[in-house]
Protein backbone atom coordinates (compact mmCIF):
# COMPACT_ATOMS: atom_id res chain seq x y z
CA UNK A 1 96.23 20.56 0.19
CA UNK A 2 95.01 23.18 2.88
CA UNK A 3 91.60 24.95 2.20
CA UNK A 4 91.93 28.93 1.75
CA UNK A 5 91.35 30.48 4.61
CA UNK A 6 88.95 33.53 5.44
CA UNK A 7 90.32 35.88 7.74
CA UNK A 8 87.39 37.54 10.17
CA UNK A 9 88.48 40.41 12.70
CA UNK A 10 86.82 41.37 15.81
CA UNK A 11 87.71 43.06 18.81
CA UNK A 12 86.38 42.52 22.35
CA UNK A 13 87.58 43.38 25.83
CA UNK A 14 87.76 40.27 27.78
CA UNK A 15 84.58 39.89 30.65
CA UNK A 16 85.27 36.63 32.25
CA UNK A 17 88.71 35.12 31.72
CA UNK A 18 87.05 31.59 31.60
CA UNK A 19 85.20 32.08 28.95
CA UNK A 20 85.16 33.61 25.09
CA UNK A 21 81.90 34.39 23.90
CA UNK A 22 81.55 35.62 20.16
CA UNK A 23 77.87 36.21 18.48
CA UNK A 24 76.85 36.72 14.95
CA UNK A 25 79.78 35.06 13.08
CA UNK A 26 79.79 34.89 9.26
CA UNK A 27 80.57 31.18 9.23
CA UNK A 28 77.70 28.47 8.29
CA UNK A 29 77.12 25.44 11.08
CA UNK A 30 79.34 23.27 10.90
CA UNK A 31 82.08 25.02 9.59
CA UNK A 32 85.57 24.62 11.13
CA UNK A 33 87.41 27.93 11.76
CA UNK A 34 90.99 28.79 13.16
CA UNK A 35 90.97 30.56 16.13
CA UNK A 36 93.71 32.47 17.35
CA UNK A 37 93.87 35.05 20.52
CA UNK A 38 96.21 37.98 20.12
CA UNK A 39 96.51 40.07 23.26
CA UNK A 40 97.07 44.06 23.50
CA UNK A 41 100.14 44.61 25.55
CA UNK A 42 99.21 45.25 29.26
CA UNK A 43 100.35 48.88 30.58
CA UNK A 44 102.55 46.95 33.29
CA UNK A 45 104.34 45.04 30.03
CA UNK A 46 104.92 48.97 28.86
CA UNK A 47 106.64 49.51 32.66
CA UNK A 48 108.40 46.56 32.31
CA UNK A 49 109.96 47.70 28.63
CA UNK A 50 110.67 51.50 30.57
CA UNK A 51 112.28 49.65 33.50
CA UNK A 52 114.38 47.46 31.15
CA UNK A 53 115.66 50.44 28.88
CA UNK A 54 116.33 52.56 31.65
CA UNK A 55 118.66 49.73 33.75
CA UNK A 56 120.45 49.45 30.21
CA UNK A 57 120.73 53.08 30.07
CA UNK A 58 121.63 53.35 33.40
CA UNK A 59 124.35 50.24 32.71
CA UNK A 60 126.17 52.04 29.79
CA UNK A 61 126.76 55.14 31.87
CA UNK A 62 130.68 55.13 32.87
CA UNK A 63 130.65 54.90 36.14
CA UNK A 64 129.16 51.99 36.00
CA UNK A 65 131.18 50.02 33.76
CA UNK A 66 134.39 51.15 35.88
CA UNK A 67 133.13 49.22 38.74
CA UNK A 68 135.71 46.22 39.41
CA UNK A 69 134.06 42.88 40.74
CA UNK A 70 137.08 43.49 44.06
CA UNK A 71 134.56 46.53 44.23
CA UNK A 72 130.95 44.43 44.21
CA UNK A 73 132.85 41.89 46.65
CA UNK A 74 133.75 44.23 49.02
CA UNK A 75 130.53 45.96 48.98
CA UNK A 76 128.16 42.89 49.53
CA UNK A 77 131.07 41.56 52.28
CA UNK A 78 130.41 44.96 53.99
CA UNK A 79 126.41 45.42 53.35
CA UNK A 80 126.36 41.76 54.98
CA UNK A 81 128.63 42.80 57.79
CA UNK A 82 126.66 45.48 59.03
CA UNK A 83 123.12 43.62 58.32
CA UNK A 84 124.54 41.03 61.25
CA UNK A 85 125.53 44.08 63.48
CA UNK A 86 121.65 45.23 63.13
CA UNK A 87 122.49 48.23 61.61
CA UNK A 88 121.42 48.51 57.89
């Protein structure tokens, strides 16, 4: 049977990513704790969520779906044609 668990909360902003140093815990010597690490998101994970919402946005438009893959083909075959010639 698993011991109940006391839940503690703190919040610090991460100085040295090496290292994890907490001071005045209410635990006794001795006493084994759980540790887990949750992360705020990062502002470039936010970016990453608008970039991803807006290429699915952009996806559903209808021109987009009405795009054959003849259509891709022939675009990369001519995109690579002209990046031989030099002239992109």
């Amino acid at each position: 049977m698993r011991n109940r668990m006391i839940a503690y909360k703190r919040t610090v902003t991460i100085q040295n990513p090496r290292e994890l140093v907490l001071n005045d815990l209410p635990f006794e010597a001795g006493q084994r704790v759980e540790v887990v690490l949750l992360a705020e998101e990062s502002q470039s994970d936010d970016v990453l969520s608008e970039l991803q919402k807006l290429l699915r946005d952009t996806q559903a438009l209808p021109p987009a779906r009405t795009i054959t893959d003849e259509e891709i083909v022939a675009e990369i075959e001519a995109w690579r044609a002209e990046s031989r010639e030099g002239s992109y």
